[in-house]
Protein backbone atom coordinates (compact mmCIF):
# COMPACT_ATOMS: atom_id res chain seq x y z
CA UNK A 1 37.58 -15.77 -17.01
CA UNK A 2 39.35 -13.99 -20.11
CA UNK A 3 36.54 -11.80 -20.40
CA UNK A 4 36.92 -10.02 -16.76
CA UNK A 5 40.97 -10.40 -17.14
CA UNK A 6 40.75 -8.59 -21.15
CA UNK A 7 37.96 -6.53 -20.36
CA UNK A 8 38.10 -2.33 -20.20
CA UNK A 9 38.21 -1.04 -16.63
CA UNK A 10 35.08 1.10 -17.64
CA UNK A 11 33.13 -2.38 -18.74
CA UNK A 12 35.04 -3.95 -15.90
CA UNK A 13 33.76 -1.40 -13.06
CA UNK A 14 30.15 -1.05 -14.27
CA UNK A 15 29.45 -4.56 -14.09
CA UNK A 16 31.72 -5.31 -11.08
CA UNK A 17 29.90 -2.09 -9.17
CA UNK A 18 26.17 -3.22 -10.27
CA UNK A 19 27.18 -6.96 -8.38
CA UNK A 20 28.83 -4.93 -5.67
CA UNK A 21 25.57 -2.37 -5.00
CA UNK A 22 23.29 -5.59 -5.98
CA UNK A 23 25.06 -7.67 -2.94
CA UNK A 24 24.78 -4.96 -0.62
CA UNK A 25 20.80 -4.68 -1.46
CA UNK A 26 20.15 -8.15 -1.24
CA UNK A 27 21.84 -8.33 2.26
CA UNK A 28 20.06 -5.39 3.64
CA UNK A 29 16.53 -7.25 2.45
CA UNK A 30 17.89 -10.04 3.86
CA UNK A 31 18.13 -8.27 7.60
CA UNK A 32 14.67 -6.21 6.93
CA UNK A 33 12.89 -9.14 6.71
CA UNK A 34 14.11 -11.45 9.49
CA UNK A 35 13.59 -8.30 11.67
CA UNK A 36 10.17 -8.19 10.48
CA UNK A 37 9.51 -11.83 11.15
CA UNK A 38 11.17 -11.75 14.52
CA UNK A 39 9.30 -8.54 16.15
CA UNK A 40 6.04 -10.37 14.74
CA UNK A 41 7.07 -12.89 16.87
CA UNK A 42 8.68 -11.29 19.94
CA UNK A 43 5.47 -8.68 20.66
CA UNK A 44 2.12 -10.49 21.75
CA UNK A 45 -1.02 -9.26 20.46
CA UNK A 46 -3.01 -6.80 22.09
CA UNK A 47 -7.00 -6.66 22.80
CA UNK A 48 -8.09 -2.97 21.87
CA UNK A 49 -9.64 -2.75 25.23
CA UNK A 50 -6.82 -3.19 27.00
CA UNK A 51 -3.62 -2.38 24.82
CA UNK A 52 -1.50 -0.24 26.32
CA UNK A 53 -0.43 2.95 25.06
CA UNK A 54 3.01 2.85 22.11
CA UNK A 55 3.89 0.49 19.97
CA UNK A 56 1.52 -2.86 19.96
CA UNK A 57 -0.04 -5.50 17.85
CA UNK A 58 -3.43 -5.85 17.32
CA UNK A 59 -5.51 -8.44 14.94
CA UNK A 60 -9.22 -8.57 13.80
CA UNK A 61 -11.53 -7.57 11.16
CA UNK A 62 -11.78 -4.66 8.82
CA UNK A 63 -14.76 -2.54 8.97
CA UNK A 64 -15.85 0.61 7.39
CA UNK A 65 -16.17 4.14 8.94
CA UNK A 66 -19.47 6.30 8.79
CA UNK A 67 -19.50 8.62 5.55
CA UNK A 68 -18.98 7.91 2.17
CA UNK A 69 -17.95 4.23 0.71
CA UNK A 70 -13.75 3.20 0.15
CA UNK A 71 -13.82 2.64 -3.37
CA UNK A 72 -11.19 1.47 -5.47
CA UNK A 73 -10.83 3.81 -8.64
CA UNK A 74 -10.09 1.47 -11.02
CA UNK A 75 -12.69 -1.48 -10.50
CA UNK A 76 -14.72 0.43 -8.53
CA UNK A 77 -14.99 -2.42 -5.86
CA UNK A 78 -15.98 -1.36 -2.20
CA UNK A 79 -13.03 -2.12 0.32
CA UNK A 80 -11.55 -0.69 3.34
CA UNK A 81 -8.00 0.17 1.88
CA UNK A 82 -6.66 -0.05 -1.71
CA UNK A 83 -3.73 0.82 -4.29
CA UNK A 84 -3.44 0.50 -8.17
CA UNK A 85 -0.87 1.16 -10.88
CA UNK A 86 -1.78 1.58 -14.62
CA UNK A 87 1.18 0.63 -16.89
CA UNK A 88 1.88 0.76 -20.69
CA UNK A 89 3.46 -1.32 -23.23
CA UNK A 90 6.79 0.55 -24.83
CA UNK A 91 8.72 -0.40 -27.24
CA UNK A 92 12.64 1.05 -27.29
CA UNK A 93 14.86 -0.65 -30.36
CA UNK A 94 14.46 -4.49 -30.23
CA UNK A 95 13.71 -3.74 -25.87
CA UNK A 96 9.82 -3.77 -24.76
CA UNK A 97 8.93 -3.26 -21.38
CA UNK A 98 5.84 -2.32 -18.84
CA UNK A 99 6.30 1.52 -17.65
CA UNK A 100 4.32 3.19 -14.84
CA UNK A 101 2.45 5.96 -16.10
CA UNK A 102 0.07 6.24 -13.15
CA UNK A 103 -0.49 4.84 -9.22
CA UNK A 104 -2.20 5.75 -6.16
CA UNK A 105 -2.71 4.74 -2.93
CA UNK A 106 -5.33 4.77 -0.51
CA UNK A 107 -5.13 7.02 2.70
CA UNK A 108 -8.66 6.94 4.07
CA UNK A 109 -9.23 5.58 7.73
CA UNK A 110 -11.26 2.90 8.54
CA UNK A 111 -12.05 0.67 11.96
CA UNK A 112 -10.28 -2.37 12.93
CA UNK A 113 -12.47 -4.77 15.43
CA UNK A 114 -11.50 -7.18 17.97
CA UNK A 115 -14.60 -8.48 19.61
CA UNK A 116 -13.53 -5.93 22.43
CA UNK A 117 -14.06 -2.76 20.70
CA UNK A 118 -12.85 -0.45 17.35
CA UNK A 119 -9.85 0.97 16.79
CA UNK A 120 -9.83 3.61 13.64
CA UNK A 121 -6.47 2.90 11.44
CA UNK A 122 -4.97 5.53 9.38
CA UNK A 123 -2.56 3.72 6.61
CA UNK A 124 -0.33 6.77 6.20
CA UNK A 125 2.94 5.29 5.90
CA UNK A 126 2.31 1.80 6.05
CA UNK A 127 3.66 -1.77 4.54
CA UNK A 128 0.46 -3.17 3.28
CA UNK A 129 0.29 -6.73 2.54
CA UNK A 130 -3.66 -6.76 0.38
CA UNK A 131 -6.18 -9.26 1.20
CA UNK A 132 -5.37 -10.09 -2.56
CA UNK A 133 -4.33 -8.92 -5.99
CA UNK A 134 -5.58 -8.63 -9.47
CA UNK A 135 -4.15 -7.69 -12.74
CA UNK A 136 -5.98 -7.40 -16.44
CA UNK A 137 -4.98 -5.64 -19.39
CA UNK A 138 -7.27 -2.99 -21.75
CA UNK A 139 -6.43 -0.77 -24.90
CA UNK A 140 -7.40 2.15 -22.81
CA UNK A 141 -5.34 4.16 -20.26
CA UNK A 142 -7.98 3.71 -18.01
CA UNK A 143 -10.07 0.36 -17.62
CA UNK A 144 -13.27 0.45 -19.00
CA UNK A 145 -14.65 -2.84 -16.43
CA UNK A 146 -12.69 -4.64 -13.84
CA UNK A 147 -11.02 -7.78 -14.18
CA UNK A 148 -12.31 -10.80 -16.16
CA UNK A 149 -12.52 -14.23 -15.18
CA UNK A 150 -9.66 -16.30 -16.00
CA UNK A 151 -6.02 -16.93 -16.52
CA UNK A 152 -3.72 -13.86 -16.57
CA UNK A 153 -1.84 -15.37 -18.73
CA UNK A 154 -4.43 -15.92 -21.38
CA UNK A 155 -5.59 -12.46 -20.86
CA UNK A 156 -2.01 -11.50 -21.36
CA UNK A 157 -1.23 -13.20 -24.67
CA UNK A 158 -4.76 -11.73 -25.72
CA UNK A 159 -3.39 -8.11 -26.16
CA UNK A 160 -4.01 -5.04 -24.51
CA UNK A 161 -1.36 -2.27 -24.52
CA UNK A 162 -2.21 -1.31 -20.80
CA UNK A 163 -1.75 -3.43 -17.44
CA UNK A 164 -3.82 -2.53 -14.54
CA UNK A 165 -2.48 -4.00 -11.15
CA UNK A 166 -4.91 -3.56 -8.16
CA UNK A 167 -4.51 -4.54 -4.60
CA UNK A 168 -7.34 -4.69 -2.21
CA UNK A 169 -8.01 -5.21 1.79
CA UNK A 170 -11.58 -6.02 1.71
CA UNK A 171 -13.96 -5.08 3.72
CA UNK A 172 -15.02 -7.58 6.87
CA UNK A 173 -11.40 -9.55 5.96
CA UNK A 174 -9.17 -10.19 9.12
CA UNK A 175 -6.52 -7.54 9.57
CA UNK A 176 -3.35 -7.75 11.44
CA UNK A 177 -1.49 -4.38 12.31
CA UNK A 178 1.39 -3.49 14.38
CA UNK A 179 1.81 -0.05 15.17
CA UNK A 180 1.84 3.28 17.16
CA UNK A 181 -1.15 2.76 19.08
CA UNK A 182 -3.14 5.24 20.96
CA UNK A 183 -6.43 6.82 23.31
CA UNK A 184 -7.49 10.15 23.31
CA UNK A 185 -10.43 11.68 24.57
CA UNK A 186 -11.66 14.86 22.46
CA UNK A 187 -12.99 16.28 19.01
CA UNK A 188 -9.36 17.13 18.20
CA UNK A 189 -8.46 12.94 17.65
CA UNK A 190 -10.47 13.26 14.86
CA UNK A 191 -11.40 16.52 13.79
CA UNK A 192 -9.84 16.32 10.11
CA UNK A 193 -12.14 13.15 9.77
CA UNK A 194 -15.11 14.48 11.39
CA UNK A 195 -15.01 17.63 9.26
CA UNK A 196 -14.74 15.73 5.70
CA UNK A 197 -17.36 13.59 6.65
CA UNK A 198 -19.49 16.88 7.73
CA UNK A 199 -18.79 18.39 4.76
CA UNK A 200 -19.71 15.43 1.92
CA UNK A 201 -22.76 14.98 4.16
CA UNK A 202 -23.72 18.27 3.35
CA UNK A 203 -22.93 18.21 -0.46
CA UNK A 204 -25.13 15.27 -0.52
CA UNK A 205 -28.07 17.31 0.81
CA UNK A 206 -27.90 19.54 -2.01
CA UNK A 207 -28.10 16.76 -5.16
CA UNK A 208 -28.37 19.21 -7.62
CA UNK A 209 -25.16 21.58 -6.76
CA UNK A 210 -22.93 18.11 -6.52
CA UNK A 211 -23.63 17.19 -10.26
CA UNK A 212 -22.85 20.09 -11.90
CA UNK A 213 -19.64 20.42 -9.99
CA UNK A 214 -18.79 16.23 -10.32
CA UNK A 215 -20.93 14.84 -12.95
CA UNK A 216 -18.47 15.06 -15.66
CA UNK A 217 -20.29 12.80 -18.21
CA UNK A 218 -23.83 14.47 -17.94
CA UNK A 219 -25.45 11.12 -17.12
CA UNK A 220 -27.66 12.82 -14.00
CA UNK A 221 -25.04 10.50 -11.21
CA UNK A 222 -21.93 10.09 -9.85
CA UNK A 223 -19.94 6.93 -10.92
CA UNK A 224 -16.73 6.04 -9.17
CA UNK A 225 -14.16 8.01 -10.89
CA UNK A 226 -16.46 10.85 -10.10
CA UNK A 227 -16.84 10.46 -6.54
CA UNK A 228 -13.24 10.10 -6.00
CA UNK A 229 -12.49 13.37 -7.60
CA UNK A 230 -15.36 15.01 -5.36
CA UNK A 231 -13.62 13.19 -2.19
CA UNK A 232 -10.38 14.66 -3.28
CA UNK A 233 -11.79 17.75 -3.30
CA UNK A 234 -13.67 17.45 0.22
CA UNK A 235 -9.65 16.57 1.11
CA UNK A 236 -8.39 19.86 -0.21
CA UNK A 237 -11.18 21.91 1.20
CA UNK A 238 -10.62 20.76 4.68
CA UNK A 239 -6.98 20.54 4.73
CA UNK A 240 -7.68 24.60 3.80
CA UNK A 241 -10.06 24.77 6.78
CA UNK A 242 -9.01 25.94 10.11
CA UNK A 243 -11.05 23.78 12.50
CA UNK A 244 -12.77 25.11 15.20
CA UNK A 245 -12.02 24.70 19.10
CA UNK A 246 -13.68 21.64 20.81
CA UNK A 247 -16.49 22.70 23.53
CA UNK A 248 -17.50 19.68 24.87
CA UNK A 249 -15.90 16.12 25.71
CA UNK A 250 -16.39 13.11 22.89
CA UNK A 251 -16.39 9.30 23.70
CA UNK A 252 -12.49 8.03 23.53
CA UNK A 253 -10.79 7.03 20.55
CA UNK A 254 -8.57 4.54 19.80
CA UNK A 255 -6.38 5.79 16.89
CA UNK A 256 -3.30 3.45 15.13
CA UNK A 257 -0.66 5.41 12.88
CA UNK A 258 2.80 4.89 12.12
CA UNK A 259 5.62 4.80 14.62
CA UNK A 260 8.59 7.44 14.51
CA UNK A 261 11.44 4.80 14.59
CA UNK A 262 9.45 1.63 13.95
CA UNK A 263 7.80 -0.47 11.73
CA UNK A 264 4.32 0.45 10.99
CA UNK A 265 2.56 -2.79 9.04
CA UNK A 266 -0.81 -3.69 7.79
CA UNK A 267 -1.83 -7.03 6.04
CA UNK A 268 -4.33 -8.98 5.39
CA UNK A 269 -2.28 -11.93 5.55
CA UNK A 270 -2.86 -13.90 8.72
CA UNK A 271 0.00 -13.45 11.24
CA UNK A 272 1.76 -16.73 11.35
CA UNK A 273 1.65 -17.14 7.09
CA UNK A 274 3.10 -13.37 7.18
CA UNK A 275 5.94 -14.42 9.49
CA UNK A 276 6.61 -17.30 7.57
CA UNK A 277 6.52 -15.87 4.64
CA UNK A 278 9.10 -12.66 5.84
CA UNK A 279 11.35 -15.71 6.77
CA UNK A 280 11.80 -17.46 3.18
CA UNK A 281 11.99 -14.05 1.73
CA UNK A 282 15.15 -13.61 4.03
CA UNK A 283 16.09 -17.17 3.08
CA UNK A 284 16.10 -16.29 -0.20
CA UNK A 285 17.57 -12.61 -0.40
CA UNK A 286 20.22 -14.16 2.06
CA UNK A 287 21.35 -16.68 -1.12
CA UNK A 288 21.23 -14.12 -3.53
CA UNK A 289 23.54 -11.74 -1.13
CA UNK A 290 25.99 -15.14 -0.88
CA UNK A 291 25.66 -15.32 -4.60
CA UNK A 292 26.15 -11.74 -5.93
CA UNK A 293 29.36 -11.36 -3.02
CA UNK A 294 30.87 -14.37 -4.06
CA UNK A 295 30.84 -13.18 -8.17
CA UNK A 296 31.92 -9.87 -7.27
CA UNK A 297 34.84 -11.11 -4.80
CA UNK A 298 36.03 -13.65 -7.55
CA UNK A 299 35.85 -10.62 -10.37
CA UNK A 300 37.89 -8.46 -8.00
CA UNK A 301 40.78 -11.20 -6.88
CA UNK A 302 41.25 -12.18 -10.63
CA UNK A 303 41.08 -8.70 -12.14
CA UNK A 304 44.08 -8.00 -9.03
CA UNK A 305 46.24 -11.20 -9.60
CA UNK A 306 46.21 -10.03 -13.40
C-alpha cells in the first residue's frame, strides 16, 4: 500500500496503465470468445449439397486436392493445412527468453467432404484450431528430422538452442469450418488453382530442367525444403500470369473463404469440444478482466485519497 502511495507518478502510471490496457484486453477476449462459442451454437450445420449460399457451417473430413502433396516444411509430414515457427534461445543480462526468428503459414486449398459432396477450402484468413501440435528442439536453425518420441520436457532440459513449434490438420481428420460459403459454375472459380497445378504438372514432365533449377544439394531429387521453394515459385509465376478467358462451361464448385464482417474458422477440433472449450477460455479471461480492474481501480482510489 506504501509502495503505490510513495511511489513516482512515472513508476506509478506505467504500472497502473499496463493493468489498465491488460484489463481492457482480457475483457475484449473475454467477449471474442463467448461470441465464438455462441454463433457455433446458434447456426446449424450445413450438408454441402444443399447449403445455401453466405455464411454457413459445414463439418467433415479433410481431403487433398489433385497436384502436388501439402507438405509441412519443417517435418516434412503430408497434411492438408499447416503452420510452424522456429525460435532461438537469447540471452539479455541475467533475462533469457525464446524469440521468433522465423514462421509461416500454409495457404494452399484443399477439399472438405461431407458424404454429400466436396467443397474446396481456401484458409486465407482463417482461425485454425490444428488436428494437433508438436514441439522439439535442435542446435540448428533449421531441424535436421522431425520430432522425437517422448516428453517435451525431457527433450527440453536436454539442450538445443532452437525450438521448432509445428501445427498440423492432417489429412482424412474431421474438419469443422464456418464460413463464407459459395457455388459457381466456370473456369474463373478456380483458375489461379487450375493454372499452378498446370504449370508444376508440366515442370514435372521435364525432370531434368526441375533439378537444376530446385535441386539445391546436388543429390539428383527434390526433398521437401526443395519442393516448397519450387511451389513458391509456381505461386509467383502465376500470380504474374494473366489468365486466359474461359470458353467452355466446368462442373460447379463449391468454394469456402473468409467472410467480410464475420468470423471465418477452421479446426480440427470437433464442434461441441471447440465450443466448450471457447467457453472456459471466456470463463477464464472473464476472471482475469475482474482481477486486473479490480488492482487497477484500488491503485487509482488510493493514489487519489493520498
Amino acid at each position: 500500500m506504501d509502495a503505490v502511495i510513495v511511489s513516482d507518478s512515472l513508476h506509478f502510471w506505467m504500472v497502473a496503465g499496463t493493468l489498465g490496457v491488460t484489463s481492457a484486453g482480457l475483457f475484449t477476449a473475454s467477449f471474442r470468445k463467448l461470441l465464438r462459442s455462441r454463433l457455433m451454437q446458434d447456426i446449424p450445420t450445413s450438408r454441402i449439397r444443399s447449403a445455401p449460399q453466405g455464411y454457413v457451417e459445414l463439418e467433415g473430413s479433410s481431403r487433398l486436392m489433385e497436384g502436388p502433396q501439402i507438405i509441412c516444411p519443417l517435418s516434412a509430414t503430408r497434411c492438408v493445412w499447416w503452420r510452424y515457427t522456429i525460435e532461438k534461445h537469447r540471452r539479455s543480462g541475467k533475462r533469457s527468453y525464446w524469440a521468433t526468428i522465423e514462421k509461416d503459414s500454409s495457404d494452399d486449398l484443399f477439399l472438405l467432404y461431407d458424404g454429400t459432396g466436396e467443397c474446396i477450402i481456401d484458409p486465407e484468413g482463417a482461425q485454425v484450431i490444428p488436428t494437433r501440435k508438436r514441439t522439439w528442439y535442435g542446435n540448428t536453425e533449421r531441424p535436421s528430422r522431425g520430432p522425437a518420441a517422448g516428453s517435451t520436457w525431457l527433450q527440453a532440459l536436454s539442450g538445443g538452442n532452437y525450438r521448432y513449434r509445428e501445427e498440423l490438420i492432417d489429412i482424412g481428420a474431421h474438419v469443422y469450418a464456418i464460413g463464407e460459403f459459395r457455388s459457381q459454375r466456370g473456369r474463373h472459380a478456380l483458375s489461379r488453382a487450375e493454372r499452378l497445378q498446370a504449370l508444376i504438372s508440366d515442370w514435372k514432365q521435364d525432370q531434368t530442367s526441375l533439378l537444376k533449377r530446385f535441386d539445391t544439394n546436388n543429390d539428383g531429387q527434390l526433398d521437401a525444403r526443395e519442393w516448397e521453394a519450387a511451389r513458391r515459385v509456381a505461386h509467383m509465376q502465376v500470380d504474374r500470369e494473366t489468365p486466359d478467358a474461359p470458353t467452355q462451361p466446368a462442373a460447379l464448385l463449391n468454394i469456402m473463404g473468409r467472410s467480410a464482417n464475420r468470423p471465418f474458422l477452421l479446426s480440427g477440433v470437433e464442434q461441441q469440444e471447440l465450443a466448450q472449450r471457447f467457453k472456459w477460455q471466456s470463463v477464464i479471461s472473464f476472471l482475469g478482466f475482474l482481477l486486473t480492474g479490480s488492482i487497477f481501480l484500488w491503485m487509482i482510489i488510493l493514489r487519489w485519497a493520498h
